[in-house]
C-alpha atoms as a PDB file:
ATOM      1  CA  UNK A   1      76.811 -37.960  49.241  1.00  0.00           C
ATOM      2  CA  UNK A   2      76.772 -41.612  48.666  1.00  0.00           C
ATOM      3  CA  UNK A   3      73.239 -42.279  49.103  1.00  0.00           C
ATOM      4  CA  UNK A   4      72.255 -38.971  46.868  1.00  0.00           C
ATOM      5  CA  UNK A   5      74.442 -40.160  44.405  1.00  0.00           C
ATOM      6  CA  UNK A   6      72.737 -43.843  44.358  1.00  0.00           C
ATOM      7  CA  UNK A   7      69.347 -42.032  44.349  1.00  0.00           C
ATOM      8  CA  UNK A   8      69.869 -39.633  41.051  1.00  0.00           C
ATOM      9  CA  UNK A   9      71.136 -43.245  39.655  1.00  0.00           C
ATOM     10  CA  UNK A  10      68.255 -45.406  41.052  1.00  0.00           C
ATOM     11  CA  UNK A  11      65.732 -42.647  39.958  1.00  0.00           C
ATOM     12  CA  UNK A  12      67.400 -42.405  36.691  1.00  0.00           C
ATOM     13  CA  UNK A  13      67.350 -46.283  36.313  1.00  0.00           C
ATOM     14  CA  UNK A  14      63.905 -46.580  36.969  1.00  0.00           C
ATOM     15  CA  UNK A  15      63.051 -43.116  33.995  1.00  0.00           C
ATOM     16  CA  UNK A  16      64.890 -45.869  31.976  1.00  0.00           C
ATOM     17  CA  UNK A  17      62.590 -48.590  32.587  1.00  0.00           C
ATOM     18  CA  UNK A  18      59.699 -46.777  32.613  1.00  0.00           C
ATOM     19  CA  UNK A  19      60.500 -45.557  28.981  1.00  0.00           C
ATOM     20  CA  UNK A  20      61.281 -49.175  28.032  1.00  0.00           C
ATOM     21  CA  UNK A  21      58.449 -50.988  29.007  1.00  0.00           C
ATOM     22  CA  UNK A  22      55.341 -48.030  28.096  1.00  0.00           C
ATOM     23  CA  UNK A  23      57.513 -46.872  24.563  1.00  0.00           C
ATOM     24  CA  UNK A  24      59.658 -49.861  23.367  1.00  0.00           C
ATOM     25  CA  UNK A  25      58.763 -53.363  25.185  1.00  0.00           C
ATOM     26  CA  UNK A  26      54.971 -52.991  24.868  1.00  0.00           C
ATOM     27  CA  UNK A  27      54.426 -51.630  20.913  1.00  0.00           C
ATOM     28  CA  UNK A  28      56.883 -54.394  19.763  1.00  0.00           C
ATOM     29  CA  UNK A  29      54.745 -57.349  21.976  1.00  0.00           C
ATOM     30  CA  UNK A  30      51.724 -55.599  20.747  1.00  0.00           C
ATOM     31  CA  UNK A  31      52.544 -56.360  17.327  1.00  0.00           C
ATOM     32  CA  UNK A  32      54.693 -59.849  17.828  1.00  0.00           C
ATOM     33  CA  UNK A  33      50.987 -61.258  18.551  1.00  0.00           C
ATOM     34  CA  UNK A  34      49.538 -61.031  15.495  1.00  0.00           C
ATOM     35  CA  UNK A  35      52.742 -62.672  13.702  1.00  0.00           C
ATOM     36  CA  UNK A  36      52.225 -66.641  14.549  1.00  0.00           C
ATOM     37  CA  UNK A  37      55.592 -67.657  14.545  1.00  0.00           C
ATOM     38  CA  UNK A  38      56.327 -65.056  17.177  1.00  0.00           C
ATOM     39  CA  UNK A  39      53.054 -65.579  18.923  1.00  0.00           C
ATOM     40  CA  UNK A  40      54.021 -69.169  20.293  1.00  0.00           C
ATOM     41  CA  UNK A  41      57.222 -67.665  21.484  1.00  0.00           C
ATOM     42  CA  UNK A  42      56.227 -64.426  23.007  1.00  0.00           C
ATOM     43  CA  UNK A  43      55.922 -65.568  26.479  1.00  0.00           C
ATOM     44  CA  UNK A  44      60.233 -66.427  26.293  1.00  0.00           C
ATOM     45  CA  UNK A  45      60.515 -63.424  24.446  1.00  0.00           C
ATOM     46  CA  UNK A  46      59.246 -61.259  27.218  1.00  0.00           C
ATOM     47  CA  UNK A  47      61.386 -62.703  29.495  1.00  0.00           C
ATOM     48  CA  UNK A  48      64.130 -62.491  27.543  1.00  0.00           C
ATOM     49  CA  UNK A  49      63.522 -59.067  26.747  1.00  0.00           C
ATOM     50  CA  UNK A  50      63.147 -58.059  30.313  1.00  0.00           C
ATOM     51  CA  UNK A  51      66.960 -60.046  30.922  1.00  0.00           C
ATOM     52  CA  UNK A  52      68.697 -57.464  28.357  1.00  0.00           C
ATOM     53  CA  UNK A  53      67.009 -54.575  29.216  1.00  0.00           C
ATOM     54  CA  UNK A  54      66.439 -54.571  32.708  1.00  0.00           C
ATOM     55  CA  UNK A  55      69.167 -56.758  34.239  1.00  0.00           C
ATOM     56  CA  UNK A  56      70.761 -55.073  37.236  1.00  0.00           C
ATOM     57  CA  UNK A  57      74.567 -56.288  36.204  1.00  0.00           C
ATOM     58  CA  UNK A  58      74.431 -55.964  32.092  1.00  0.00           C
ATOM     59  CA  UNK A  59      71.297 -54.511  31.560  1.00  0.00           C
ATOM     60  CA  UNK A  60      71.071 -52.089  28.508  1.00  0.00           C
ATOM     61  CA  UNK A  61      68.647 -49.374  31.001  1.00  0.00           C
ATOM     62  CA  UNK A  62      71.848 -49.583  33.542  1.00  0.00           C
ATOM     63  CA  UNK A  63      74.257 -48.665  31.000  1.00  0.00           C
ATOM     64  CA  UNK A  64      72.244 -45.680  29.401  1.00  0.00           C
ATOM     65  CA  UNK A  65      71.569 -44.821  33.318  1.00  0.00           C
ATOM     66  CA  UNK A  66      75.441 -44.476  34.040  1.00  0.00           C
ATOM     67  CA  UNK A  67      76.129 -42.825  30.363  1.00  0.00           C
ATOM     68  CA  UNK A  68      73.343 -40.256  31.553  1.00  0.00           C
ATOM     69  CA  UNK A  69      74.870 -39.937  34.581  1.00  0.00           C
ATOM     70  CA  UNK A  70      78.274 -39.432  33.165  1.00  0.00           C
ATOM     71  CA  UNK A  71      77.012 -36.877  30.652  1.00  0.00           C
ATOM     72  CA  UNK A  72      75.621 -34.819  33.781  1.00  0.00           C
ATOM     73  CA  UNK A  73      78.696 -35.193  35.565  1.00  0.00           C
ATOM     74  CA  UNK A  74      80.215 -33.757  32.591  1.00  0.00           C
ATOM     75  CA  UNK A  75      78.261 -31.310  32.455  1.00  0.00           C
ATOM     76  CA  UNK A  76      78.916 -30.050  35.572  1.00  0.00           C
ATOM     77  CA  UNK A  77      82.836 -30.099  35.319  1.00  0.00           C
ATOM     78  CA  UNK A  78      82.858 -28.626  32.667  1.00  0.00           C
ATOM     79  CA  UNK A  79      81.343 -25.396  33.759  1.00  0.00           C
ATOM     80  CA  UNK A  80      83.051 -25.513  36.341  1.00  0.00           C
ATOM     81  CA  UNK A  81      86.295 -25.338  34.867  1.00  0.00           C
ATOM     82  CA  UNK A  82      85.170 -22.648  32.175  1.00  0.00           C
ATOM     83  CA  UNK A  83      84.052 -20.429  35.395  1.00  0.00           C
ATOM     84  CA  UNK A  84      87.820 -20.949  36.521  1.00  0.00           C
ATOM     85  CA  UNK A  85      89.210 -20.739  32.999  1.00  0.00           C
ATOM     86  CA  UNK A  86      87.451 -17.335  32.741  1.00  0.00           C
ATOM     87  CA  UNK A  87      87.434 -16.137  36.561  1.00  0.00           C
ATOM     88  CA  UNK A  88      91.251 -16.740  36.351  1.00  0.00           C
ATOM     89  CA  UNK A  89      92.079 -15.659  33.086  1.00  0.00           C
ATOM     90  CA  UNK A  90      93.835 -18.796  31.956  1.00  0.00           C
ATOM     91  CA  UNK A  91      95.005 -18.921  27.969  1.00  0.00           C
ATOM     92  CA  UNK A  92      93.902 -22.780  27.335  1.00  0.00           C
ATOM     93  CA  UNK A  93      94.681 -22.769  23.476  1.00  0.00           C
ATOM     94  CA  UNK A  94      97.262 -25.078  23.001  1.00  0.00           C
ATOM     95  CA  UNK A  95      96.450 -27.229  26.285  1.00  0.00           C
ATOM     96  CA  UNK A  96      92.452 -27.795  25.679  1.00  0.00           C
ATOM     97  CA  UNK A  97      92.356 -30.987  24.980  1.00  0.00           C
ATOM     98  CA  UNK A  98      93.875 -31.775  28.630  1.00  0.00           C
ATOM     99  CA  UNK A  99      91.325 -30.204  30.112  1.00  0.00           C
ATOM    100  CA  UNK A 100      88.501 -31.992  27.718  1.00  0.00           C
ATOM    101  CA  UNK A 101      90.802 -35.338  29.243  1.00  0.00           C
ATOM    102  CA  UNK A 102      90.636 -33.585  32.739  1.00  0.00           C
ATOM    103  CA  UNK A 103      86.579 -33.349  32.673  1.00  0.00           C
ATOM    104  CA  UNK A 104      86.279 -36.855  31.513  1.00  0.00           C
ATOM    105  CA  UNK A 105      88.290 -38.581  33.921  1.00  0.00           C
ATOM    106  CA  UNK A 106      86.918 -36.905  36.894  1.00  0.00           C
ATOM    107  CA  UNK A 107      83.367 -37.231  35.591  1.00  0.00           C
ATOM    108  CA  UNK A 108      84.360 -40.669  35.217  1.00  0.00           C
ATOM    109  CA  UNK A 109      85.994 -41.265  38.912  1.00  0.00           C
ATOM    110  CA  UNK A 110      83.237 -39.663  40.235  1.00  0.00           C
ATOM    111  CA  UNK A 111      80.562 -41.970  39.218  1.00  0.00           C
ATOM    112  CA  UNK A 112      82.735 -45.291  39.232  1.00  0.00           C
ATOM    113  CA  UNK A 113      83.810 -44.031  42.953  1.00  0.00           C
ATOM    114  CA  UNK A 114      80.285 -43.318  44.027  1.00  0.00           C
ATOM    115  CA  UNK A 115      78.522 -45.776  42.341  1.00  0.00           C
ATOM    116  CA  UNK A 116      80.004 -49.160  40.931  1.00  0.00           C
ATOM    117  CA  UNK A 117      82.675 -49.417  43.138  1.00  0.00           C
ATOM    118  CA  UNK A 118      81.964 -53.166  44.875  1.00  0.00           C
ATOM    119  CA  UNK A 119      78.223 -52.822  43.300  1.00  0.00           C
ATOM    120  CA  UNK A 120      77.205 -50.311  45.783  1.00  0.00           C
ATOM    121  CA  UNK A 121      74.156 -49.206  43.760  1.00  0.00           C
ATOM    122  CA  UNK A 122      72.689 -52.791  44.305  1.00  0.00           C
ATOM    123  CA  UNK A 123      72.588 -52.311  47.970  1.00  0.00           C
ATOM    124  CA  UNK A 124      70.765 -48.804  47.416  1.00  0.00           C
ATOM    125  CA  UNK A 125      68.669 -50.242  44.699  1.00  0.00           C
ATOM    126  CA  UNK A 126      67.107 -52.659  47.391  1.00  0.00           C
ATOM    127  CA  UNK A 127      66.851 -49.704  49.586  1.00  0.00           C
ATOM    128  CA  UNK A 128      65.429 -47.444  47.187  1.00  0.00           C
ATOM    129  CA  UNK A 129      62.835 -50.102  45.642  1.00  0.00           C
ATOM    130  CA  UNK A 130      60.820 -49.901  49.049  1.00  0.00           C
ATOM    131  CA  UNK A 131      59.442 -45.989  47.577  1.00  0.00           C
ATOM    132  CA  UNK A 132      55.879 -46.468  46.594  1.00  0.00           C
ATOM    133  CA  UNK A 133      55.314 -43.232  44.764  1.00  0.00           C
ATOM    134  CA  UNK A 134      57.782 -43.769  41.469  1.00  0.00           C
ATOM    135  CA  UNK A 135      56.247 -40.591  39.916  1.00  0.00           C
ATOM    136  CA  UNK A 136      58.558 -38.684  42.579  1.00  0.00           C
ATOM    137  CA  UNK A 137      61.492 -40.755  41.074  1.00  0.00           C
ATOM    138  CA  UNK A 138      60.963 -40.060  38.194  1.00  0.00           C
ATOM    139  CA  UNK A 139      60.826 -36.345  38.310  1.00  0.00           C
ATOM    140  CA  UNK A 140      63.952 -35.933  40.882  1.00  0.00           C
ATOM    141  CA  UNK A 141      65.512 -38.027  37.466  1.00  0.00           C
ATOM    142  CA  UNK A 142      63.978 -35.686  35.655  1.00  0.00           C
ATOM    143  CA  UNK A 143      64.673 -32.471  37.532  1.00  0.00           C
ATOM    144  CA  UNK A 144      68.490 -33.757  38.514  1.00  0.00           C
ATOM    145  CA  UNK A 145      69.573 -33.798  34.491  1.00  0.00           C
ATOM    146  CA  UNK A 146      67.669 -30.474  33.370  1.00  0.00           C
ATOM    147  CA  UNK A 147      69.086 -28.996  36.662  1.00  0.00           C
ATOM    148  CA  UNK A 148      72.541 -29.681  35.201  1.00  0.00           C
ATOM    149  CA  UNK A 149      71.893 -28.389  32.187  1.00  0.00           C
ATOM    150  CA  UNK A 150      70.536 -25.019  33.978  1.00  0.00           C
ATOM    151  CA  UNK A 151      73.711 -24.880  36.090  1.00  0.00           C
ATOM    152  CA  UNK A 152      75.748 -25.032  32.898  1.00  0.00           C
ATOM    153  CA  UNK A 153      73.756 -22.192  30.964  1.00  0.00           C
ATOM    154  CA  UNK A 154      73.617 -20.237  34.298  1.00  0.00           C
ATOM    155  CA  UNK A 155      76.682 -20.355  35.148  1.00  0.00           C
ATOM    156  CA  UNK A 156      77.879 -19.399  31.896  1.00  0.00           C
ATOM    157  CA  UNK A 157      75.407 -16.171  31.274  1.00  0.00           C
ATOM    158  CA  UNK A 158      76.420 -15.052  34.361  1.00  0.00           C
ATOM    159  CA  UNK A 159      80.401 -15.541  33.992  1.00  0.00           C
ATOM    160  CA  UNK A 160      81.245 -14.799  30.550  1.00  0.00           C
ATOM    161  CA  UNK A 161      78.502 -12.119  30.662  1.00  0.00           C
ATOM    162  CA  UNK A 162      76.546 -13.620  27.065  1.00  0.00           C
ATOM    163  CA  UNK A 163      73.627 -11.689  26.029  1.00  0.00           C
ATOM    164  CA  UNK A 164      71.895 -13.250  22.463  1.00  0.00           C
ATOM    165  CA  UNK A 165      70.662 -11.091  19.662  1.00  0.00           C
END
């Protein structure tokens, strides 16, 4: 579960950087080298760039990685419970906001558990970096998020028995 885990993360890591580099590093370096005072500095730039956005401790793709993990995660526990609010018939009026609390914090566990705990994802990271076909990562990134959202919508058609207009 581990290693799955790390995967959906690595793959989602590496949609990140992917998105970076080909919509937001490259237009903004395209156009820094026509400016001369940014033209001298663009080779520091780059690699200062690449330090904030790609870092594998701090880096701003890690932390939208994990905050797209989390929202999956979510996601999933969420419909989850609403199957077992509604399967069970549970009144949740006056006690939502646990359960809102609930999702979160298991959404939460689940990814610090599986992957930050003693920088586990490193280790797979390394592991995973050896895969020369990325366009395979990126759609299991791809295909892991929209599955979530499926799940959800599935789940909840077929549960609270929704039929639109």
């Amino acid at each position: 579960m581990i290693k799955i885990w790390n995967y959906f993360f690595y793959s989602t890591w590496q949609l990140h950087f992917a998105i970076g580099t080909y919509l937001i590093q490259e237009p903004i370096f395209r156009v820094a080298r026509h400016i001369p005072f940014m033209r001298k500095n663009l080779k520091k730039g780059r690699k200062e760039f690449h330090k904030v956005m790609h870092d594998l401790d701090t880096g701003m793709n890690l932390g939208l990685s994990f905050k797209a993990m989390l929202t999956s995660t979510m996601i999933v526990y969420t419909t989850v419970f609403l199957t077992l609010v509604i399967k069970l018939n549970i009144n949740v009026k006056e006690t939502l906001y646990y359960y809102c609390f609930l999702v979160i914090g298991l959404a939460y566990l689940t990814n610090e558990i599986l992957l930050y705990r003693a920088d586990v994802y490193k280790k797979y990271f390394v592991e995973f970096d050896k895969i020369q076909n990325k366009s395979i990562v990126y759609l299991s990134a791809v295909f892991f998020h929209l599955g979530a959202i499926v799940f959800c919508l599935l789940l909840i058609y077929f549960t609270t028995g929704f039929k639109p207009k």
